[in-house]
N, C-alpha and C. Protein backbone atom coordinates (compact mmCIF):
# COMPACT_ATOMS: atom_id res chain seq x y z
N UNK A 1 18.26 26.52 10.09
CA UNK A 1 17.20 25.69 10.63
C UNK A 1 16.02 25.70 9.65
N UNK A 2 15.54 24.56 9.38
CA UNK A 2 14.74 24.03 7.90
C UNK A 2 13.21 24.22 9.26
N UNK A 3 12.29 24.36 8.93
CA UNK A 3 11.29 24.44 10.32
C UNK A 3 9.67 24.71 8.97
N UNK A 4 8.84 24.09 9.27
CA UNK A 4 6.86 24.00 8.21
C UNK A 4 6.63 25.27 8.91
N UNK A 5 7.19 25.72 10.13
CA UNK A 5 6.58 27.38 10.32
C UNK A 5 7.14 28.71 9.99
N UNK A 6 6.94 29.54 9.94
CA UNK A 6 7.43 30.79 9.81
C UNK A 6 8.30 31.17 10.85
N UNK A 7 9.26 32.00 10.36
CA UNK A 7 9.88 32.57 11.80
C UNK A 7 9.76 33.86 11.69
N UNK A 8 9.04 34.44 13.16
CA UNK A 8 8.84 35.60 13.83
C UNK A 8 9.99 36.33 14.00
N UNK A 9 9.86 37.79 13.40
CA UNK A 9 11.16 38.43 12.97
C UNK A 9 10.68 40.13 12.85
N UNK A 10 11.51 40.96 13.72
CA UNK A 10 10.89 42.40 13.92
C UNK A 10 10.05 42.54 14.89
N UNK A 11 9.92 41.64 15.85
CA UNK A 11 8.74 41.62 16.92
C UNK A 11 7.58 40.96 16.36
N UNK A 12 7.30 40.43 15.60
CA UNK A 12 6.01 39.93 15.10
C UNK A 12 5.58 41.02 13.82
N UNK A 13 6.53 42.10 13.00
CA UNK A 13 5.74 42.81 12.53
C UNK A 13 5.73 42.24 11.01
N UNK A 14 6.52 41.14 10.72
CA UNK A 14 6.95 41.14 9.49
C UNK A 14 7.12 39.39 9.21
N UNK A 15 7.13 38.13 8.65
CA UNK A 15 7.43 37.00 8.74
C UNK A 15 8.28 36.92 7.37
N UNK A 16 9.27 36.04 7.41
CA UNK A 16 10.09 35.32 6.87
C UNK A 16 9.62 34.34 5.50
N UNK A 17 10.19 34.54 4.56
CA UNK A 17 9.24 33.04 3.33
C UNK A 17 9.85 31.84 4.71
N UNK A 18 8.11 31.41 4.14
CA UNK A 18 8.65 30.08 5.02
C UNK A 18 9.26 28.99 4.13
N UNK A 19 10.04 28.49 4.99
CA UNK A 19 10.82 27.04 5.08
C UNK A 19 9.79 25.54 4.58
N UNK A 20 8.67 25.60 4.68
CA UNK A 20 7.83 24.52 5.15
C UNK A 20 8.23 23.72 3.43
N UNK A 21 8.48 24.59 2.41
CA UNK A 21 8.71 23.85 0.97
C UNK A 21 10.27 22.93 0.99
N UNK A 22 10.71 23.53 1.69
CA UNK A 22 12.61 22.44 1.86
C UNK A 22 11.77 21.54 2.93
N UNK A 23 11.29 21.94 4.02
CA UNK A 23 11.58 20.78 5.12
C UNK A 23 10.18 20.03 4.58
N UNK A 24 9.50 20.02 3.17
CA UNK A 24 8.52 19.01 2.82
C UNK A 24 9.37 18.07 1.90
N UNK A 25 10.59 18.78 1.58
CA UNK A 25 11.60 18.07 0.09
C UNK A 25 12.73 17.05 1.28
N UNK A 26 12.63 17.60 2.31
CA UNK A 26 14.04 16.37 2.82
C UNK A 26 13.11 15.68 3.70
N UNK A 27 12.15 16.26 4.19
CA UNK A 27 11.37 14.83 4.83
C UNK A 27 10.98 13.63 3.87
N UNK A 28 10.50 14.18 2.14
CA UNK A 28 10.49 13.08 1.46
C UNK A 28 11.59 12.67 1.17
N UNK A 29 13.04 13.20 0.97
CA UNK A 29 14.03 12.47 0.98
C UNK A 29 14.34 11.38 2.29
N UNK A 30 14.27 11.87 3.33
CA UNK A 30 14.42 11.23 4.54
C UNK A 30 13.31 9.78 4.72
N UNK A 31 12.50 9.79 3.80
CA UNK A 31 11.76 8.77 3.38
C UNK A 31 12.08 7.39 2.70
N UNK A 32 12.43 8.32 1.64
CA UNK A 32 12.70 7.29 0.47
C UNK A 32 14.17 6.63 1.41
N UNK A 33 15.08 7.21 2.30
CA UNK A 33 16.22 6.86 3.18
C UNK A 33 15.67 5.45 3.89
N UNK A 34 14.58 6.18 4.41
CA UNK A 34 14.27 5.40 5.63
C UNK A 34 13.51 4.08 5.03
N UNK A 35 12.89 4.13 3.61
CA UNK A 35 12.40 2.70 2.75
C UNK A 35 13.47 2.32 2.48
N UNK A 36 14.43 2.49 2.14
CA UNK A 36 15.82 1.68 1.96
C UNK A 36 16.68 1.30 3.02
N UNK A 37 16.69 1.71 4.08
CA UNK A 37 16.76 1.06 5.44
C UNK A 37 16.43 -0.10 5.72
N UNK A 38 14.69 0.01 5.35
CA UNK A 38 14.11 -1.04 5.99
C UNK A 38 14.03 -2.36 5.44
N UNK A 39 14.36 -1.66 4.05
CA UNK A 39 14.38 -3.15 2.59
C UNK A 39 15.91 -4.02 3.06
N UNK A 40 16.46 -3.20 3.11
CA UNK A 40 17.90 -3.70 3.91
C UNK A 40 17.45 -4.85 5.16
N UNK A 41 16.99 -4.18 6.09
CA UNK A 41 16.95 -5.19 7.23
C UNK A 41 15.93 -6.45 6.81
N UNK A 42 14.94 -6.22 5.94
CA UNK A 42 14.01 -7.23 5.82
C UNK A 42 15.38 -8.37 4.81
N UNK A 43 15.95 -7.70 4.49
CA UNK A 43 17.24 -8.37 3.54
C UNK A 43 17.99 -9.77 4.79
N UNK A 44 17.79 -8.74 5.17
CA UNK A 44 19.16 -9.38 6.61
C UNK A 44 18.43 -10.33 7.72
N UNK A 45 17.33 -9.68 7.38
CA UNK A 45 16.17 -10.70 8.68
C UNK A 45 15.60 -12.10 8.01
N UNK A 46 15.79 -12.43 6.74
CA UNK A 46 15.23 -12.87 6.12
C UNK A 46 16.22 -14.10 5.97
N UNK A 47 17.81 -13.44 5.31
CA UNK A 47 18.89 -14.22 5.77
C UNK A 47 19.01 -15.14 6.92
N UNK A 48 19.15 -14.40 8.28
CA UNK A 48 18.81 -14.75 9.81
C UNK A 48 17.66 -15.66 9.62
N UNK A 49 16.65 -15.70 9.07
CA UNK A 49 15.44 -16.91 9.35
C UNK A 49 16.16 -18.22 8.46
N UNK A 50 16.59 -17.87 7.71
CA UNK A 50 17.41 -18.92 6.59
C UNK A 50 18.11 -19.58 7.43
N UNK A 51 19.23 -18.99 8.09
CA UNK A 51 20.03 -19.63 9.20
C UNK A 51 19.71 -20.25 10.41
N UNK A 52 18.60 -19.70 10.82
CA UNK A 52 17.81 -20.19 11.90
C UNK A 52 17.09 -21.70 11.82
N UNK A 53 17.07 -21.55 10.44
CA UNK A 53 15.96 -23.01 10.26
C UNK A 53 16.84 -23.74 9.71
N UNK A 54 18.17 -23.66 9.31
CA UNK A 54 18.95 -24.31 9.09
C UNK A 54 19.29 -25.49 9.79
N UNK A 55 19.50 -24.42 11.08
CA UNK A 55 19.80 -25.46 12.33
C UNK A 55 18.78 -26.30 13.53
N UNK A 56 17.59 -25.93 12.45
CA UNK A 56 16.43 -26.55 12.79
C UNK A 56 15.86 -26.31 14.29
N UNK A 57 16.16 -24.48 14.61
CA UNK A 57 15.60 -24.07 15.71
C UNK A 57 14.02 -23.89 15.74
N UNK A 58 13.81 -23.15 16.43
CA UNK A 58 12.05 -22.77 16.14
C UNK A 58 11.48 -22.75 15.56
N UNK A 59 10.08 -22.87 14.70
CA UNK A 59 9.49 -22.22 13.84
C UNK A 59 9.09 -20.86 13.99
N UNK A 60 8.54 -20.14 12.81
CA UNK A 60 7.75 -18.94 12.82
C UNK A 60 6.50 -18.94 13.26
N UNK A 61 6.06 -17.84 13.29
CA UNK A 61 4.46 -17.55 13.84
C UNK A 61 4.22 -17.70 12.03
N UNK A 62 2.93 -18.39 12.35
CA UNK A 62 1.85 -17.65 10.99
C UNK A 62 1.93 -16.57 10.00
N UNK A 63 2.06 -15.46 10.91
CA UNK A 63 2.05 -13.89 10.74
C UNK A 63 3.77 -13.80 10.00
N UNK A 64 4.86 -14.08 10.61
CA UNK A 64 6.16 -14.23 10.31
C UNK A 64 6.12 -14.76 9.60
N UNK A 65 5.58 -16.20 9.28
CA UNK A 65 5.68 -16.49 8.52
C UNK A 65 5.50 -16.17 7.03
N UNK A 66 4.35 -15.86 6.99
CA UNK A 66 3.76 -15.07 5.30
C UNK A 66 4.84 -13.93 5.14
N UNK A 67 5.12 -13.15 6.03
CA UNK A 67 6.41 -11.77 5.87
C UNK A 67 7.42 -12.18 5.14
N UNK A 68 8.09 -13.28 5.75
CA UNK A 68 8.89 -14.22 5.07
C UNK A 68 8.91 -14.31 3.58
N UNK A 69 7.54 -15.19 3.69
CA UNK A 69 7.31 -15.54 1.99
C UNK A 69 7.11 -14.40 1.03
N UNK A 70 7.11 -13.29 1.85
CA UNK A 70 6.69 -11.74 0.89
C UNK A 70 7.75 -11.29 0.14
N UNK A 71 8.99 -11.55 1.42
CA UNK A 71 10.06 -10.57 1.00
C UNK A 71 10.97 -11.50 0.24
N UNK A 72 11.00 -13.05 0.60
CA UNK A 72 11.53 -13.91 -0.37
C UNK A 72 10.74 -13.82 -1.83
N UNK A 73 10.01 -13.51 -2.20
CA UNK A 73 9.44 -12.90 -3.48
C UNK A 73 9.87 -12.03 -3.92
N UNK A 74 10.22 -11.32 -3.12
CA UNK A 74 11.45 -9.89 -3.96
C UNK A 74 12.54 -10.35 -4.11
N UNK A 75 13.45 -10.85 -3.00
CA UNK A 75 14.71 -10.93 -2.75
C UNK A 75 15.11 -12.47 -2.14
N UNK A 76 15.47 -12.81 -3.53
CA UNK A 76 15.73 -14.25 -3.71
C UNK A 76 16.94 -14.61 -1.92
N UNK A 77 17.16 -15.87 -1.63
CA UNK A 77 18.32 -16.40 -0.49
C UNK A 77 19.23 -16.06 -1.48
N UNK A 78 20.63 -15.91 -0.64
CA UNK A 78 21.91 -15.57 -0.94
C UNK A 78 22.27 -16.98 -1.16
N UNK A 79 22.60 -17.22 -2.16
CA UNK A 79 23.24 -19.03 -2.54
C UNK A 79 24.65 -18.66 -2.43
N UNK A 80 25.08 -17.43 -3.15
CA UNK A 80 26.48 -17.28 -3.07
C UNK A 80 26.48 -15.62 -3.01
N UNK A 81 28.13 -15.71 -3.12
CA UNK A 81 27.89 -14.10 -2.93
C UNK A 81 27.34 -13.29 -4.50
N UNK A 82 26.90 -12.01 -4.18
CA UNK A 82 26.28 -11.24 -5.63
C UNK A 82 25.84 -10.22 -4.75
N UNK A 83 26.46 -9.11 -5.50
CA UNK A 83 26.11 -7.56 -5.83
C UNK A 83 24.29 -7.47 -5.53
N UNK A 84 24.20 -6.95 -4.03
CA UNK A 84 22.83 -6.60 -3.86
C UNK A 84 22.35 -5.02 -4.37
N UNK A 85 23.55 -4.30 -4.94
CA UNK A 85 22.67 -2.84 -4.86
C UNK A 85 21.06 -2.68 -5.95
N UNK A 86 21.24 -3.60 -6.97
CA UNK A 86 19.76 -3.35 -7.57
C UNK A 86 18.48 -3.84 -6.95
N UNK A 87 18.95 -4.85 -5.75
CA UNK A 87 17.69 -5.52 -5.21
C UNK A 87 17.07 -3.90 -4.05
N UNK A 88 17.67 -2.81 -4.14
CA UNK A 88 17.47 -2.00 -3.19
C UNK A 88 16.32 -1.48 -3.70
């Protein structure tokens, strides 16, 4: 168990090196995870608005809208298929 506190050990007479230096190294790993997650879905949500307006459903909000234009600045529409791992 990875834990930022010490663990109480001997009755309280003595503490343990703490943990808090690993569980500061995989929470930033668990980070950089969780930004590549999200680049993913903005990938996929972005697609989904492509398709959406295709078929000439709703528009976006304002707010959606500019998000849109953000992430289409990184990550061009899929015209065909192509190898996304560098857009990660």
């Amino acid at each position: 168990m990875v834990s930022i506190e010490s663990l109480s050990t001997n009755n309280d007479n003595q503490d343990m090196v703490s943990l808090g230096t690993l569980s500061a190294w995989r929470g930033r790993e668990m980070f950089a995870q969780l930004f590549s997650i999200l680049a993913i879905q903005a990938m996929v949500l972005s697609e989904a608005i492509d398709q959406r307006q295709a078929h000439k459903q709703r528009k976006l909000s304002l707010i959606s809208s500019e998000s849109y234009k953000e992430i289409r600045s990184i990550f061009p529409p899929l015209k065909k298929d192509r190898a996304l791992t560098k857009e990660n």
